[in-house]
Structures are given as C-alpha cells and as structure tokens.
PDB file of N, CA and C in Angstrom:
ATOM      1  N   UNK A   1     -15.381 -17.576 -11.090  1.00  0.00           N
ATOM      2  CA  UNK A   1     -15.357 -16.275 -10.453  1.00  0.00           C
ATOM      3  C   UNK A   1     -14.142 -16.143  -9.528  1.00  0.00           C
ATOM      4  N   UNK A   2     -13.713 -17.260  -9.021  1.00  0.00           N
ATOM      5  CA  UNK A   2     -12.587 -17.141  -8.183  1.00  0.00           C
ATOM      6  C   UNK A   2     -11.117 -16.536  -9.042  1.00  0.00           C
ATOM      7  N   UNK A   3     -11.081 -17.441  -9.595  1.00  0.00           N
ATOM      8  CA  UNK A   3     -10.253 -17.075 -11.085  1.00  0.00           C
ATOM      9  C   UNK A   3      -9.941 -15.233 -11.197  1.00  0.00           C
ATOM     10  N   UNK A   4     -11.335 -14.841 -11.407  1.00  0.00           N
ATOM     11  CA  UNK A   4     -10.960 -12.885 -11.538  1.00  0.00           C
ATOM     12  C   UNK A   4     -10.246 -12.227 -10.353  1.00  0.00           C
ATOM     13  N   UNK A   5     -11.348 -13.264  -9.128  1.00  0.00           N
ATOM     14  CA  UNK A   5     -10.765 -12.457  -7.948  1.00  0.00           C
ATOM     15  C   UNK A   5      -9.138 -12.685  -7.413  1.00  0.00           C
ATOM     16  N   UNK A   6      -9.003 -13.525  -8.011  1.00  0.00           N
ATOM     17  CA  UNK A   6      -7.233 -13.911  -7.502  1.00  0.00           C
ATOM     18  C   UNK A   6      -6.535 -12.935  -8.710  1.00  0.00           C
ATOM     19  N   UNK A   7      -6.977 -12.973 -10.089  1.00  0.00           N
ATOM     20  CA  UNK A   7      -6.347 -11.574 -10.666  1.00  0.00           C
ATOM     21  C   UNK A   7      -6.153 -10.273 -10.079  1.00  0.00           C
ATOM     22  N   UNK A   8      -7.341 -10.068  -9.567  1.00  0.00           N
ATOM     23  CA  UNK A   8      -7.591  -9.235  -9.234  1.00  0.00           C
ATOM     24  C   UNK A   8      -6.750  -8.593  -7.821  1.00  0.00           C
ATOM     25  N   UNK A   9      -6.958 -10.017  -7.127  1.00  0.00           N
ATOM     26  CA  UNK A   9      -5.740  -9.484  -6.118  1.00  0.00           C
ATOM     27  C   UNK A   9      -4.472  -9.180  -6.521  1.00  0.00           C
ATOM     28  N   UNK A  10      -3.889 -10.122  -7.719  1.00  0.00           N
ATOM     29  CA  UNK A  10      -2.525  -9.870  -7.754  1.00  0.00           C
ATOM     30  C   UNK A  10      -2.174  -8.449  -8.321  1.00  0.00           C
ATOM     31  N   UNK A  11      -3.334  -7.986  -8.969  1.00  0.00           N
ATOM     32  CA  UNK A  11      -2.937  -6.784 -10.211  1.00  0.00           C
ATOM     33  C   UNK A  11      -3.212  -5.945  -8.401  1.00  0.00           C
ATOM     34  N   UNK A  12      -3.812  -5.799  -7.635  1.00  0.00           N
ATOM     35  CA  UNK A  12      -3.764  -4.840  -6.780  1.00  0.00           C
ATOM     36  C   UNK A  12      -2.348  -4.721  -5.836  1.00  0.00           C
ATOM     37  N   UNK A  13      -1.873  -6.539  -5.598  1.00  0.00           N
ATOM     38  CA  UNK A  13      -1.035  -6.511  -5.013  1.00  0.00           C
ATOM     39  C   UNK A  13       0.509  -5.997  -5.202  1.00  0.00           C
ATOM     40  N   UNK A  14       0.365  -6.276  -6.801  1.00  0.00           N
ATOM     41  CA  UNK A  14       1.544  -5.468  -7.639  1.00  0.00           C
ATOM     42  C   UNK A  14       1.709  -3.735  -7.278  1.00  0.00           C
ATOM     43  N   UNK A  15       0.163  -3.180  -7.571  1.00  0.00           N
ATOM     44  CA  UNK A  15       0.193  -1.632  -7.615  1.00  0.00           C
ATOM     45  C   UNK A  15       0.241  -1.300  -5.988  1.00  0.00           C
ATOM     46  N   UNK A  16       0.337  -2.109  -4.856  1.00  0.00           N
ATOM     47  CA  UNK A  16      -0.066  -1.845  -3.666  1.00  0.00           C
ATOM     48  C   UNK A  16       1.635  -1.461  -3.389  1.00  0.00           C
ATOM     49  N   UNK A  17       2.354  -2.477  -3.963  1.00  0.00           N
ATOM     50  CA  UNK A  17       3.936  -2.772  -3.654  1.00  0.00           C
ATOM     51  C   UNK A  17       4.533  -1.255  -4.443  1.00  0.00           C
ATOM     52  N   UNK A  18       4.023  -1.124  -5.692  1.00  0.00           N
ATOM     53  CA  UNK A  18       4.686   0.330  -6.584  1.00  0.00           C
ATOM     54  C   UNK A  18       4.220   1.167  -5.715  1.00  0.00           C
ATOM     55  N   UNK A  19       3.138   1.650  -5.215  1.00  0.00           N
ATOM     56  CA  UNK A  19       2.842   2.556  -4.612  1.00  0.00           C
ATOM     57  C   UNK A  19       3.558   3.103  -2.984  1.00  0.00           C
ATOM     58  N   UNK A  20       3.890   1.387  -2.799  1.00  0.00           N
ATOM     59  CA  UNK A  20       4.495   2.210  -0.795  1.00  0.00           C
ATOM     60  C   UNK A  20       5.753   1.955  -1.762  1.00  0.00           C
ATOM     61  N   UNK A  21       6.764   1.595  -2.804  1.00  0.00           N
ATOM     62  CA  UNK A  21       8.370   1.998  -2.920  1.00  0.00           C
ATOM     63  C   UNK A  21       8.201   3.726  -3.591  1.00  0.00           C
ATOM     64  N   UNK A  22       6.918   3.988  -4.207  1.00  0.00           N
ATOM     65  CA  UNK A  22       6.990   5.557  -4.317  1.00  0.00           C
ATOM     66  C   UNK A  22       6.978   6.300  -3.164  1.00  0.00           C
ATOM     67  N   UNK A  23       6.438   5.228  -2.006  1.00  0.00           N
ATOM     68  CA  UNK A  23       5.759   6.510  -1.026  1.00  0.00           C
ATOM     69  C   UNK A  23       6.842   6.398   0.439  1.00  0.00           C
ATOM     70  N   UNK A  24       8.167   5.941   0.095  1.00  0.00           N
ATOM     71  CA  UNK A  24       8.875   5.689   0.497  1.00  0.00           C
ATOM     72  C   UNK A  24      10.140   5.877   0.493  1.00  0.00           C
ATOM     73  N   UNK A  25      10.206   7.276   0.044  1.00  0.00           N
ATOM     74  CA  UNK A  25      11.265   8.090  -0.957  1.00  0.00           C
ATOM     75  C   UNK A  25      12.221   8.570   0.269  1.00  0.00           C
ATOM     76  N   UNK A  26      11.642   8.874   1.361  1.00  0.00           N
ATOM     77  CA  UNK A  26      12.648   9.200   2.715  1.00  0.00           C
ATOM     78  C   UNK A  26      13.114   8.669   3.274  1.00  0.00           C
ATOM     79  N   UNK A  27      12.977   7.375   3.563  1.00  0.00           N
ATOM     80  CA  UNK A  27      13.488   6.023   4.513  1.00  0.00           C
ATOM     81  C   UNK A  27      13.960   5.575   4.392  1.00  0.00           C
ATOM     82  N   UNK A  28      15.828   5.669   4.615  1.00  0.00           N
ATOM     83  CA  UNK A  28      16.553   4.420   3.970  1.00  0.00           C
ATOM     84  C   UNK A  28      16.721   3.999   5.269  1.00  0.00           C
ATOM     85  N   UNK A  29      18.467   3.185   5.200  1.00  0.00           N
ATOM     86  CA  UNK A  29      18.520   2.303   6.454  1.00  0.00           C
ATOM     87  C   UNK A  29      18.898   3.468   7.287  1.00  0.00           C
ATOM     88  N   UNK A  30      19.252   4.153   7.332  1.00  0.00           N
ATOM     89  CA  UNK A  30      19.731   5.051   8.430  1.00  0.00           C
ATOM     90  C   UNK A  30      18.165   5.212   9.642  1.00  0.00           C
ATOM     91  N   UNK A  31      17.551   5.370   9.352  1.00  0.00           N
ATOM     92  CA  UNK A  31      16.195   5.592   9.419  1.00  0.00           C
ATOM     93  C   UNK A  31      15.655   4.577  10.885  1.00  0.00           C
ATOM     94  N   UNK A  32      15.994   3.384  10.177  1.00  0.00           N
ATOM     95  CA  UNK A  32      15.904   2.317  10.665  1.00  0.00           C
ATOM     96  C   UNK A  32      16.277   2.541  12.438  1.00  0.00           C
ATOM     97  N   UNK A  33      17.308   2.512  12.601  1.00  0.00           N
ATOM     98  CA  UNK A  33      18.018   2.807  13.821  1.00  0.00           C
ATOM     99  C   UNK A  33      18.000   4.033  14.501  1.00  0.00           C
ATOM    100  N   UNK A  34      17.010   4.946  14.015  1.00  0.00           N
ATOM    101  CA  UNK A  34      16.632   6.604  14.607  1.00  0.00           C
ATOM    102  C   UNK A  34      17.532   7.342  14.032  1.00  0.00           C
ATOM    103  N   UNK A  35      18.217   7.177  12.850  1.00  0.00           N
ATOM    104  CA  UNK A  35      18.296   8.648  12.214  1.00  0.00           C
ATOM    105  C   UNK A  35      17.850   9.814  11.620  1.00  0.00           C
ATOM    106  N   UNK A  36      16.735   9.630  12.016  1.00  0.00           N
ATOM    107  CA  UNK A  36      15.487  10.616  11.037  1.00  0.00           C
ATOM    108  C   UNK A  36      15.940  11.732  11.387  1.00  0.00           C
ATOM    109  N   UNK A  37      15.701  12.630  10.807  1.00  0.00           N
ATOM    110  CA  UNK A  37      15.919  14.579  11.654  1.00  0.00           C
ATOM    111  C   UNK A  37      14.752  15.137  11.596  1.00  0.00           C
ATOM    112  N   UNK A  38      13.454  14.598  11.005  1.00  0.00           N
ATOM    113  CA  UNK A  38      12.210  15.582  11.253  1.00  0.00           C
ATOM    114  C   UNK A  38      11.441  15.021  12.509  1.00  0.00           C
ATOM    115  N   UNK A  39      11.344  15.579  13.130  1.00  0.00           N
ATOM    116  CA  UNK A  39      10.721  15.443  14.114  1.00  0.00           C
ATOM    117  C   UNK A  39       8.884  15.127  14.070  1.00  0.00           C
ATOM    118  N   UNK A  40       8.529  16.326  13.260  1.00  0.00           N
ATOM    119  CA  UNK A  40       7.091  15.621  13.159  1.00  0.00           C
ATOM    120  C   UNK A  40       7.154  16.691  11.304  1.00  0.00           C
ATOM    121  N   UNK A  41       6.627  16.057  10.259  1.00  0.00           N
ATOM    122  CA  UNK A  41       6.471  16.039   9.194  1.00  0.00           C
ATOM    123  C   UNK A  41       4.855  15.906   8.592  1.00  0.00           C
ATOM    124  N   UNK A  42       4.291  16.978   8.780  1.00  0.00           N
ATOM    125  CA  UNK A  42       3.369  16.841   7.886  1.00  0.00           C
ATOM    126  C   UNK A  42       3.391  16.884   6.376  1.00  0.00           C
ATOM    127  N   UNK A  43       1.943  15.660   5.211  1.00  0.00           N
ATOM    128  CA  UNK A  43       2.081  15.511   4.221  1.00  0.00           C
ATOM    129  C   UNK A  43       1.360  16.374   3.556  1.00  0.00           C
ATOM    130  N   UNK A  44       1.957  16.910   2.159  1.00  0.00           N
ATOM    131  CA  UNK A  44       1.438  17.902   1.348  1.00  0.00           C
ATOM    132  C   UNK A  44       1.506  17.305   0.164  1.00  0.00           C
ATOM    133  N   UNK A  45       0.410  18.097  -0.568  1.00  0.00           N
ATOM    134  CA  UNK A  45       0.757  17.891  -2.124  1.00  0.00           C
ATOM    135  C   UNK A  45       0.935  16.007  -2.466  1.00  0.00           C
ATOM    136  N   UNK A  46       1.712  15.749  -3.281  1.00  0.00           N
ATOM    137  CA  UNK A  46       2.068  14.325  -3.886  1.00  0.00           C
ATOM    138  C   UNK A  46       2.284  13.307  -2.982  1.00  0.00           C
ATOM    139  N   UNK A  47       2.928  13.734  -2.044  1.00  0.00           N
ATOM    140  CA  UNK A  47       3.163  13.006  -0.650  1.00  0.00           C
ATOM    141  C   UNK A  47       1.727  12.271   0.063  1.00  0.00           C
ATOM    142  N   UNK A  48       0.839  13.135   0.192  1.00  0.00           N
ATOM    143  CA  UNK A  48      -0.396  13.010   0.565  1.00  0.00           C
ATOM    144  C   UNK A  48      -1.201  12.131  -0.194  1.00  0.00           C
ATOM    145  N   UNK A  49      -1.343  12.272  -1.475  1.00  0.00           N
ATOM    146  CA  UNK A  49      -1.806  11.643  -2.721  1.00  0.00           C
ATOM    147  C   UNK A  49      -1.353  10.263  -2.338  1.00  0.00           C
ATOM    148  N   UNK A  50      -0.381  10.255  -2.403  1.00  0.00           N
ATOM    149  CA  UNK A  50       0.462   8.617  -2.162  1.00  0.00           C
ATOM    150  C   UNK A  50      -0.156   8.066  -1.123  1.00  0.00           C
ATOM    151  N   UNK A  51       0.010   8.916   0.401  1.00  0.00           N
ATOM    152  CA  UNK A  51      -0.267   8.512   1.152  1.00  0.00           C
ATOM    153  C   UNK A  51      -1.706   7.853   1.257  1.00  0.00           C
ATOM    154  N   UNK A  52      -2.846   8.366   0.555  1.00  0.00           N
ATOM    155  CA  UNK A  52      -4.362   8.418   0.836  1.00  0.00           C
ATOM    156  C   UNK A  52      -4.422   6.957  -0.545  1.00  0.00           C
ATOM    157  N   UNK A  53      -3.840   6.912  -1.702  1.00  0.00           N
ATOM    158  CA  UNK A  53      -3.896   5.751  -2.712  1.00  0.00           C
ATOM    159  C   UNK A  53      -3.335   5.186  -1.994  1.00  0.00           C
ATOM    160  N   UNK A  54      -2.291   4.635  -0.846  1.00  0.00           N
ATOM    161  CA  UNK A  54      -1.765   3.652  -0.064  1.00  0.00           C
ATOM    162  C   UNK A  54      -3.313   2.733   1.140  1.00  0.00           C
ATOM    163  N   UNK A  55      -3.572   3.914   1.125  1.00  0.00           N
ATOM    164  CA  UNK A  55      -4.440   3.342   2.152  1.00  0.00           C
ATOM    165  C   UNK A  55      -5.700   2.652   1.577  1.00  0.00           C
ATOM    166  N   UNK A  56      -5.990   3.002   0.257  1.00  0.00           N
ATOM    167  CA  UNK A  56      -7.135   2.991  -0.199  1.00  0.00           C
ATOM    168  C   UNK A  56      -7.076   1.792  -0.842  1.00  0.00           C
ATOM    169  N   UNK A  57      -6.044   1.542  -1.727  1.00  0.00           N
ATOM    170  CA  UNK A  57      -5.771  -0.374  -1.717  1.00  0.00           C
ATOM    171  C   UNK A  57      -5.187  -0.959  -1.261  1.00  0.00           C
ATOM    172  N   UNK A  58      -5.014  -0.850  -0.055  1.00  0.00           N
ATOM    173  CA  UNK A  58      -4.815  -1.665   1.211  1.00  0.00           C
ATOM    174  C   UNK A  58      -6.588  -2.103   1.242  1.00  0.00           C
ATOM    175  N   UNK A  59      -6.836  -1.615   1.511  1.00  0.00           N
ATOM    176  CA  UNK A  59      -8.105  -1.340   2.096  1.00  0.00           C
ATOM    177  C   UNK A  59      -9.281  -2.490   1.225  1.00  0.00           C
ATOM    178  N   UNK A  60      -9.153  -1.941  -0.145  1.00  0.00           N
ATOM    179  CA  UNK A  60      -9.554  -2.555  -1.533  1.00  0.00           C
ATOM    180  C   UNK A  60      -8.906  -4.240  -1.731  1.00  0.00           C
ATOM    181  N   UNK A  61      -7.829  -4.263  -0.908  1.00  0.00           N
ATOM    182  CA  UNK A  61      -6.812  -5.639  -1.704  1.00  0.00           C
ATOM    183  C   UNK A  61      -7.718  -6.410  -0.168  1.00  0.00           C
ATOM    184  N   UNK A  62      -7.816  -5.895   0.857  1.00  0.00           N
ATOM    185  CA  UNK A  62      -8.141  -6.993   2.409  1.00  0.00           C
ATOM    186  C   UNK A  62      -9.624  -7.314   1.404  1.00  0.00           C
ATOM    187  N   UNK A  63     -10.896  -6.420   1.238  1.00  0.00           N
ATOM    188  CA  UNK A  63     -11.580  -6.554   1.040  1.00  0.00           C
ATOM    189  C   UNK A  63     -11.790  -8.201  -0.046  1.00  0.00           C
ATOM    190  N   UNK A  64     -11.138  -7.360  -1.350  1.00  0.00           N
ATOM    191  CA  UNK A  64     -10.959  -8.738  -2.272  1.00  0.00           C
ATOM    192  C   UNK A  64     -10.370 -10.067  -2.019  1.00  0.00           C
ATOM    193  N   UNK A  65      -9.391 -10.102  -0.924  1.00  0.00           N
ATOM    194  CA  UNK A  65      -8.806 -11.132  -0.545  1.00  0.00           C
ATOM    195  C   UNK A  65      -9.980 -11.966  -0.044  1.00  0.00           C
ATOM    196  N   UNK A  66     -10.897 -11.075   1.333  1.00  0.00           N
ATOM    197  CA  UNK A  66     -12.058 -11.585   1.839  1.00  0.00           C
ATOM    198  C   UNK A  66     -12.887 -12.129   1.213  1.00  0.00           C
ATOM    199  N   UNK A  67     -13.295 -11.816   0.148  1.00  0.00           N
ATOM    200  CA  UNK A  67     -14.115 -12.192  -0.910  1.00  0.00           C
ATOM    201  C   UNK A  67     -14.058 -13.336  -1.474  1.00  0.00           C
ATOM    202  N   UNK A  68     -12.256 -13.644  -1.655  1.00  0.00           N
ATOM    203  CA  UNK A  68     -11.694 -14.185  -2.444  1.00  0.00           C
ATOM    204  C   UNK A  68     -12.243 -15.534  -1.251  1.00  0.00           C
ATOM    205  N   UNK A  69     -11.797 -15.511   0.044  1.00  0.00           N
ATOM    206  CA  UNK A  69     -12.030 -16.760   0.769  1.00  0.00           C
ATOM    207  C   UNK A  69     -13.141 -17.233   1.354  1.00  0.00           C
ATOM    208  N   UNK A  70     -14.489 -16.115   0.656  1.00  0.00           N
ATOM    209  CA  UNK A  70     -15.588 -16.544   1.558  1.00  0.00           C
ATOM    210  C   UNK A  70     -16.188 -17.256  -0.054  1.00  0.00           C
ATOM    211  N   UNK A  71     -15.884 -16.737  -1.334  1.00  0.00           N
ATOM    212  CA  UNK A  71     -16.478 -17.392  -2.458  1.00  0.00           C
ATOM    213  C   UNK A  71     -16.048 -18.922  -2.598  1.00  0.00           C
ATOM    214  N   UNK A  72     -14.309 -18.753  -2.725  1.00  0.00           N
ATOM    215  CA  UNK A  72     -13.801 -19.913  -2.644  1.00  0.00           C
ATOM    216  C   UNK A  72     -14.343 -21.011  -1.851  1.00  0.00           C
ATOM    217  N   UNK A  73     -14.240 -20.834  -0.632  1.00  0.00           N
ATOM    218  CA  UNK A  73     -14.640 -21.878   0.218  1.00  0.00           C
ATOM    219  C   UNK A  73     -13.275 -22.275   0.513  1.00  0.00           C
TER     220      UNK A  73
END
C-alpha cells in the first residue's frame, strides 16, 4: 500500500509543479525586487480556476504525504 501512496504523491507532485508554472504567468524576475505595477489584482475567470486547483492539491498532496508516513512507519 505504501507503494500506491508514494505514486500517488509523485503523480500529484508533478501536476502540483504544472499547475503553479501555469499559475504563474505574471511573475518574472522583475517582480522579484518590487516591480509589479498592480497594486491590488483581483482573480477572475481562469486565473481563479488555477488559483482554487493550486490550493486544492496542495492540500490533497500534505494529506497523502501524511498518510504516506503514518502507514509507512
């Protein structure tokens, strides 16, 4: 059973990584050092989507990880 759950993490950990370089379409290095120009930016539409599947296997990958170390031992 450990076996699935370490799949399992990795296949989440893969889609966790595609998902924040999609959801990460505004931030280059400039960014980094306070070049942003929006001041406050609310998310709409696709943006949002991203944002809410970001959180949601985050969320999903801690869980399985947990799992992963209380089955394991």
């Amino acid at each position: 059973m450990t076996t699935y759950l370490y799949i399992i993490q990795i296949i989440l950990a893969i889609a966790l990584i595609i998902i924040v370089m999609f959801g990460s379409k505004g931030s280059g290095v400039g960014s980094v050092f306070g070049g942003d120009t929006a001041v406050y930016n609310t998310r709409r539409g696709v943006d949002k989507l991203i944002f809410q599947i970001t959180i949601v296997l985050s969320v999903i990958f801690f869980l399985v990880s947990l799992l992963a170390v209380m089955v394991g031992g």
